[in-house]
N, C-alpha and C. Protein backbone atom coordinates (compact mmCIF):
# COMPACT_ATOMS: atom_id res chain seq x y z
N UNK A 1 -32.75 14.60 -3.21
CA UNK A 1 -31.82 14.91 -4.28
C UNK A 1 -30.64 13.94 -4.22
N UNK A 2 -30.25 13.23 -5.45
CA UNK A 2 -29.28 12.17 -5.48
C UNK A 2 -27.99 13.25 -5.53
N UNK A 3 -26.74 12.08 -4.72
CA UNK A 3 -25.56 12.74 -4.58
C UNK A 3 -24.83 12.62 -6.56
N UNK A 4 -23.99 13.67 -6.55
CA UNK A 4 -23.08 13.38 -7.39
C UNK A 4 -22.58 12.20 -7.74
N UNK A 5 -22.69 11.94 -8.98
CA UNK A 5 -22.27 10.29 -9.74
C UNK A 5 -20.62 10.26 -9.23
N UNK A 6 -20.25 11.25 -9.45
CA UNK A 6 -18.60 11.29 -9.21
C UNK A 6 -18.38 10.71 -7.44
N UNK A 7 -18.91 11.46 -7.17
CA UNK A 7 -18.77 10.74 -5.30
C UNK A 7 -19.53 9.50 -5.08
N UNK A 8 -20.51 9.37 -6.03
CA UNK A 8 -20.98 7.86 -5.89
C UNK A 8 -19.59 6.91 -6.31
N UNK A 9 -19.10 7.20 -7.72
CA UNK A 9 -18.20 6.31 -7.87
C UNK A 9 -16.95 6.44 -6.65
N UNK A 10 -16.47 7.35 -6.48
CA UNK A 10 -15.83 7.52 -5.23
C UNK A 10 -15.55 6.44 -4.17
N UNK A 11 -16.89 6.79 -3.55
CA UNK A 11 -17.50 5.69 -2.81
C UNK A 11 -17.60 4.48 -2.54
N UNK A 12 -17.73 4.24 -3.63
CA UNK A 12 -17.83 2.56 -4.21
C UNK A 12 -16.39 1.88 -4.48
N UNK A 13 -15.86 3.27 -5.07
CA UNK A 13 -14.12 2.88 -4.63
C UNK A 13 -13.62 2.90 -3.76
N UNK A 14 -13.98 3.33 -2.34
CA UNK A 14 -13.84 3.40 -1.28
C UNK A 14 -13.73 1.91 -0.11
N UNK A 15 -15.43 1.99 -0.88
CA UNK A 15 -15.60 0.62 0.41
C UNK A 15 -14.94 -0.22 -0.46
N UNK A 16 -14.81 -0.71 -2.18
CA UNK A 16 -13.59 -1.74 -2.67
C UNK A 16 -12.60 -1.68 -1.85
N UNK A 17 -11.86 -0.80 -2.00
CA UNK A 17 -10.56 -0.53 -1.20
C UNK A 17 -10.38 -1.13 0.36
N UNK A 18 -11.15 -0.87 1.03
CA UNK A 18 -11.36 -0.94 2.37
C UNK A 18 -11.44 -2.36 2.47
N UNK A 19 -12.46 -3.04 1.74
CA UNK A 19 -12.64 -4.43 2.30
C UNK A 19 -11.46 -5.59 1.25
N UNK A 20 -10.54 -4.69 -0.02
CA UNK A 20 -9.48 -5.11 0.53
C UNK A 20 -7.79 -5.29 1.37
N UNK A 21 -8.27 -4.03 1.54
CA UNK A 21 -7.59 -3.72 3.04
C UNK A 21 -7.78 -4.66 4.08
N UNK A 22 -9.09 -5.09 4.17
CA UNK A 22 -8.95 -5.86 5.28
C UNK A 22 -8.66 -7.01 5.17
N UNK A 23 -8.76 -7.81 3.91
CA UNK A 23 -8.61 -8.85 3.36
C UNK A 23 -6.91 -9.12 3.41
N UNK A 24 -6.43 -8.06 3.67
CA UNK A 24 -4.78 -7.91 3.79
C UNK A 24 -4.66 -7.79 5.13
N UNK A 25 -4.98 -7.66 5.97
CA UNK A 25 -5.25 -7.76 7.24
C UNK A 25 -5.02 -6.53 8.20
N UNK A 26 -5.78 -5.30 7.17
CA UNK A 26 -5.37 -4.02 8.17
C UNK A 26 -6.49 -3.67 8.95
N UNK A 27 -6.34 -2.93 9.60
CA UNK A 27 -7.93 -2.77 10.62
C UNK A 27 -8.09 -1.37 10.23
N UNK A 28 -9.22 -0.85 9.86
CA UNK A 28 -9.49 -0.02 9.66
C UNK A 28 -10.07 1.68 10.44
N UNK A 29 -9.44 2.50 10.73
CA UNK A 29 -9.40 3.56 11.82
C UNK A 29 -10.25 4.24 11.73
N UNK A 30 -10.26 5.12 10.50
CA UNK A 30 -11.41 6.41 10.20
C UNK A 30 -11.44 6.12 8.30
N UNK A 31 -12.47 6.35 8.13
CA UNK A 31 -12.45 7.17 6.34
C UNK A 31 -12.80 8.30 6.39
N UNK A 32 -12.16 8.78 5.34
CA UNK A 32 -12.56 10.53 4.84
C UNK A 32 -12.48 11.55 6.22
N UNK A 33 -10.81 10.92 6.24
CA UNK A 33 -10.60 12.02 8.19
C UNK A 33 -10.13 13.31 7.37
N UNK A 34 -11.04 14.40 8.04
CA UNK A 34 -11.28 15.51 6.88
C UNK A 34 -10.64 16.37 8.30
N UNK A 35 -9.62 17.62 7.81
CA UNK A 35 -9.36 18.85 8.60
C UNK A 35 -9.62 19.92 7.70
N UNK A 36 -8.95 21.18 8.34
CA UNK A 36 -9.49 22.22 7.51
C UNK A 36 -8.48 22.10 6.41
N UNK A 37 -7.27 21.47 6.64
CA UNK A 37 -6.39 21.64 5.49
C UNK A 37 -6.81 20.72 4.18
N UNK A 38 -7.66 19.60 4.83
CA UNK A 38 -7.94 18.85 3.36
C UNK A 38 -8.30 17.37 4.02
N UNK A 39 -8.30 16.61 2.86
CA UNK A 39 -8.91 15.03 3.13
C UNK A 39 -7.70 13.87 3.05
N UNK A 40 -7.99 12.42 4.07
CA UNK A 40 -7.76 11.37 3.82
C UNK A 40 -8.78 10.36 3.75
N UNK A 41 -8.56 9.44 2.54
CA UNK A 41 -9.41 8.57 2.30
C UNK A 41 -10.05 7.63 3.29
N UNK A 42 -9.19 6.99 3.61
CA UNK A 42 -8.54 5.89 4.45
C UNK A 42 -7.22 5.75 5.39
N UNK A 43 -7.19 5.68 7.02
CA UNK A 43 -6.80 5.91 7.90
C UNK A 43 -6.90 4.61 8.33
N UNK A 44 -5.86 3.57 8.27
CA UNK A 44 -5.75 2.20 8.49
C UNK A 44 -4.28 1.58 9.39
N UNK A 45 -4.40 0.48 10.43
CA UNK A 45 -3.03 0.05 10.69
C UNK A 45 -3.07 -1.11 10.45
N UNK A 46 -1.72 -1.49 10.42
CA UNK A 46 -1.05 -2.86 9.83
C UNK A 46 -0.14 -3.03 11.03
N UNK A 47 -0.46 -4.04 11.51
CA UNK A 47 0.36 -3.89 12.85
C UNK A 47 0.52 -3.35 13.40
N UNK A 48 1.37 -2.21 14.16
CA UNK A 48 1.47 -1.19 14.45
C UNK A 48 1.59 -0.10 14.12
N UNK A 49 1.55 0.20 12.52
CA UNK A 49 1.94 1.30 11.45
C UNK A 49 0.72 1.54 11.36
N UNK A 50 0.88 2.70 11.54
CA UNK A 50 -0.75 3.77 10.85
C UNK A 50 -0.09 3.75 9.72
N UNK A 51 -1.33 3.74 8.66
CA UNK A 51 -1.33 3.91 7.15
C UNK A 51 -2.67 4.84 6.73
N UNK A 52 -1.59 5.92 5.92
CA UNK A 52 -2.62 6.96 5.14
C UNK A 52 -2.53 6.40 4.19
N UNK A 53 -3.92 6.19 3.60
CA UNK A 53 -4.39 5.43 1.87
C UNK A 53 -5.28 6.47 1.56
N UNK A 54 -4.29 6.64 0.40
CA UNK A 54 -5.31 8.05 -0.82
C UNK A 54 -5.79 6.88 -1.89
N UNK A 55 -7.31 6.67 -2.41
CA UNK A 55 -7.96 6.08 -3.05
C UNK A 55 -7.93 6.44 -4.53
N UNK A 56 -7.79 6.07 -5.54
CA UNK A 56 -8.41 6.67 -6.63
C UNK A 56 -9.50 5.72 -7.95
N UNK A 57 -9.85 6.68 -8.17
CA UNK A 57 -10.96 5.07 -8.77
C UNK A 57 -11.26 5.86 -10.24
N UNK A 58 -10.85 4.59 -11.16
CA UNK A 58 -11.29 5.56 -12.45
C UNK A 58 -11.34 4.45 -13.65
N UNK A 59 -12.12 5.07 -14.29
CA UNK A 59 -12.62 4.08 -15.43
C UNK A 59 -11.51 3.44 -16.24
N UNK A 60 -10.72 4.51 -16.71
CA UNK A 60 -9.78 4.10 -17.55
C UNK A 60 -8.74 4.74 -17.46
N UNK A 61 -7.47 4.72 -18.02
CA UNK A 61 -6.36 5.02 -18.11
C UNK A 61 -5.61 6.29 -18.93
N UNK A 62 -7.15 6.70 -19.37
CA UNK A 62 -7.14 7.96 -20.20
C UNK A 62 -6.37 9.29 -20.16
N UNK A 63 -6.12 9.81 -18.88
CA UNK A 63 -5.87 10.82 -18.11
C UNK A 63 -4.19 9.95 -16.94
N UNK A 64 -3.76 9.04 -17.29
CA UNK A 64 -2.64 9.04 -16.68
C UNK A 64 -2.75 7.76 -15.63
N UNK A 65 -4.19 6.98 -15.49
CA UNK A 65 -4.20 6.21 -14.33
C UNK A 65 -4.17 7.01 -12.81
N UNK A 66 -5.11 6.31 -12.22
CA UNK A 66 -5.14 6.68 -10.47
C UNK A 66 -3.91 7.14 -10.17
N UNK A 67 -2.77 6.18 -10.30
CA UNK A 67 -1.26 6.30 -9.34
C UNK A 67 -0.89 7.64 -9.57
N UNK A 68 -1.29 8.33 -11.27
CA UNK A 68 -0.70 9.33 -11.94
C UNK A 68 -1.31 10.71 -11.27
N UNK A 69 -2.63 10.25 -10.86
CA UNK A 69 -3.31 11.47 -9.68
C UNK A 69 -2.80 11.61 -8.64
N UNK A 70 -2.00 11.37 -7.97
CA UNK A 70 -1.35 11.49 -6.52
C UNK A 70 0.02 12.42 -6.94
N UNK A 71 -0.62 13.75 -7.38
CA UNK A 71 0.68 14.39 -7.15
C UNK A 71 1.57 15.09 -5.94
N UNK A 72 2.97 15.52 -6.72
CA UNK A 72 3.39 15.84 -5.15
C UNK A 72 2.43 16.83 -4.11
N UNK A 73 1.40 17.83 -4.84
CA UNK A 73 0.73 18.83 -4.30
C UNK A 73 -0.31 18.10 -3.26
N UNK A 74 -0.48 16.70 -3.85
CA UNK A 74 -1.68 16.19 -3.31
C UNK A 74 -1.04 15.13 -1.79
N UNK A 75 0.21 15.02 -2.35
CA UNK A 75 1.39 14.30 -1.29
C UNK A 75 1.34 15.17 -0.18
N UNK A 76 1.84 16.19 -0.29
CA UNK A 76 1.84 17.22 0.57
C UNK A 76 0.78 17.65 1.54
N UNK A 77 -0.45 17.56 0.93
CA UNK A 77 -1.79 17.55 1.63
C UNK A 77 -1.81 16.85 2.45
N UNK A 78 -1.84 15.34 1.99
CA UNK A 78 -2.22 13.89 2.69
C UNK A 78 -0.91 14.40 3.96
N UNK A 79 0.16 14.66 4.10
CA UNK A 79 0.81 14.37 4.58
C UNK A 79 0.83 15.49 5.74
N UNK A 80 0.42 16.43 5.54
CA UNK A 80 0.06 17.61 6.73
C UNK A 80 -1.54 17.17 7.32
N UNK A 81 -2.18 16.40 6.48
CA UNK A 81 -3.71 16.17 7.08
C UNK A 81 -3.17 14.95 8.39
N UNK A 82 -2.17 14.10 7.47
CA UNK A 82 -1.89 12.95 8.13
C UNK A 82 -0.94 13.66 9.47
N UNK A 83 0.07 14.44 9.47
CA UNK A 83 0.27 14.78 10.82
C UNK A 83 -0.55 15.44 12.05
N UNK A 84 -1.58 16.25 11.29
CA UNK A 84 -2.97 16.59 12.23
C UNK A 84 -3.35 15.39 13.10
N UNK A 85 -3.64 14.55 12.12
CA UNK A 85 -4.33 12.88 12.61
C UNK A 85 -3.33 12.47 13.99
N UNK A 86 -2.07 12.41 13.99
CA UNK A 86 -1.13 11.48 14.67
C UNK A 86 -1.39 12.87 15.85
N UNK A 87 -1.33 13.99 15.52
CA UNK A 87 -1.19 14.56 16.92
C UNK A 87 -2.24 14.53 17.48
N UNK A 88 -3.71 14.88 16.92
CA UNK A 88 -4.33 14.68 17.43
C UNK A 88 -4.96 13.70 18.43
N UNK A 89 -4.30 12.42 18.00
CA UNK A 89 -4.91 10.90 18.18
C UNK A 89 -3.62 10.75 19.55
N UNK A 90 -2.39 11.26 19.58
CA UNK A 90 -1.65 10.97 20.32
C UNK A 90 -0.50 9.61 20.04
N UNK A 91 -1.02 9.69 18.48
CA UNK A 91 -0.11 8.59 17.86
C UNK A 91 1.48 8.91 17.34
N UNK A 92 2.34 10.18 17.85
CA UNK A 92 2.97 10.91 17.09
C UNK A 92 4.10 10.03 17.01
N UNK A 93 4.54 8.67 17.92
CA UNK A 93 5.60 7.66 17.96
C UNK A 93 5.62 6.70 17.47
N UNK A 94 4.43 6.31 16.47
CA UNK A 94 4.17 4.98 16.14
C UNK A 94 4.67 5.51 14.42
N UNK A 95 4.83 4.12 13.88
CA UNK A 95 5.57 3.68 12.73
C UNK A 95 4.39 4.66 11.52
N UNK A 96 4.82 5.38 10.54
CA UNK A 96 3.39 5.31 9.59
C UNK A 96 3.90 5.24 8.00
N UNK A 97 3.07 4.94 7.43
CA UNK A 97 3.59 5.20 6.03
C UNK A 97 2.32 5.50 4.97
N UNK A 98 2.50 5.78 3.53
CA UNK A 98 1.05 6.37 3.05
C UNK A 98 1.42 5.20 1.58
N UNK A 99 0.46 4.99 1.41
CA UNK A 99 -0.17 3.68 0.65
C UNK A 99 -1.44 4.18 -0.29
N UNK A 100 -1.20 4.00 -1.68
CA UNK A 100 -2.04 4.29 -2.58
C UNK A 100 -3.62 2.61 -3.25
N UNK A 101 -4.14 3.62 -3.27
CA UNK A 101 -5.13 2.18 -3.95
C UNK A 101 -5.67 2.62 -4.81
N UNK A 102 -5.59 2.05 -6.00
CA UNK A 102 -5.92 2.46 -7.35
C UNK A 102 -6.90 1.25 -7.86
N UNK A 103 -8.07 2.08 -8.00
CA UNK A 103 -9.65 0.93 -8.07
C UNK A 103 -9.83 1.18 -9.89
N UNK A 104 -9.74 0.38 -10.61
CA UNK A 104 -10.21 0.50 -11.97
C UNK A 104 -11.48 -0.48 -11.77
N UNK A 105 -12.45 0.46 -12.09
CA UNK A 105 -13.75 0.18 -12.82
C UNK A 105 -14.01 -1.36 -13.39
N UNK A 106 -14.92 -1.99 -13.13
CA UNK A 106 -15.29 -3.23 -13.96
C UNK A 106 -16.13 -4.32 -13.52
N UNK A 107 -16.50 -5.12 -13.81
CA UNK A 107 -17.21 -6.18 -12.87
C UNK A 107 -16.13 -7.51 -13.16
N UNK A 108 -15.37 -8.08 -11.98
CA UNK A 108 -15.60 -7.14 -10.58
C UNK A 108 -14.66 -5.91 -11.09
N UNK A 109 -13.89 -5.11 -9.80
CA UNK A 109 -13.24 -4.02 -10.29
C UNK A 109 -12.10 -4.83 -9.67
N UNK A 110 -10.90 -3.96 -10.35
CA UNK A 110 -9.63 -4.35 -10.42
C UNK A 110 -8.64 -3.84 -9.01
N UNK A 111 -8.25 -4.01 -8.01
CA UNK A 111 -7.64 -3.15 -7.56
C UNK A 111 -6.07 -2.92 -7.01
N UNK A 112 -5.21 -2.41 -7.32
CA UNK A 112 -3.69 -2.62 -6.97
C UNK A 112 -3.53 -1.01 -5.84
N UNK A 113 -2.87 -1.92 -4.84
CA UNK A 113 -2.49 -1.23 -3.58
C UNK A 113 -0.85 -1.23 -3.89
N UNK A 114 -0.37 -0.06 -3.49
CA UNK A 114 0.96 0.65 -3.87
C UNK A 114 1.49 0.65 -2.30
N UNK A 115 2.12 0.04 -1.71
CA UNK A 115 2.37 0.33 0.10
C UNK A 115 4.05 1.29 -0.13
N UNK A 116 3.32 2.10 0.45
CA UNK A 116 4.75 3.09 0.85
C UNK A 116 5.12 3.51 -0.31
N UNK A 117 4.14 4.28 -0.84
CA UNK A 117 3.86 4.90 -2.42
C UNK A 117 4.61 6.23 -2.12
N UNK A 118 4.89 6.82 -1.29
CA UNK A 118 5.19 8.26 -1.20
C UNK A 118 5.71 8.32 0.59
N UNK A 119 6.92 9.23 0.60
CA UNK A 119 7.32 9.80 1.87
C UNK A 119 6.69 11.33 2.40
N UNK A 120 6.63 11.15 3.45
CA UNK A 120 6.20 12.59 3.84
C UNK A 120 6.63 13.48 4.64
């Protein structure tokens, strides 16, 4: 049974994102670091800064654009998932910040990274 088209596109916005993440020169930690409270996309550092990256990938601009999906409710998430992460990992002293990537659809696809899109 094929997965959902929606998590396929997801996906595909995912690894975009990621490889250019790395192309920016972040190293990449975990994807989709999932707790019970909820999800992060992408779990990346840049030097010494852990970076939470919430992904969004969407055809068009219809509904507000990717950036316009990251509300504060969804801020709030990322940002209690993201303190799980640091305690868990034992990272609770190091620098972090949360960074958006907004994948529009296309051949190729388009993608603009937002760094330090939101405080938490």
């Amino acid at each position: 049974m094929g997965r959902d088209p929606r998590q396929r596109v997801g996906q595909d916005g995912e690894d975009a994102a990621c490889a250019e993440l790395r192309r920016r020169g972040y190293e990449i930690l975990a994807r989709r670091y999932r707790t019970r409270r909820g999800e992060i996309d992408i779990v990346a550092r840049e030097g010494r800064t852990v970076v939470f990256v919430e992904v969004k990938t969407r055809a068009d601009d219809r509904f507000g654009g990717g950036a316009a999906a990251v509300t504060w409710r969804k801020q709030r998430t990322i940002a209690m998932v993201a303190t799980e992460f640091l305690e868990r990992t034992g990272a609770g002293n190091v620098p972090c910040r949360f960074d958006v990537v907004v994948v529009s659809r296309g051949t190729p696809p388009r993608l603009e990274v937002f760094t330090n899109a939101f405080g938490g």
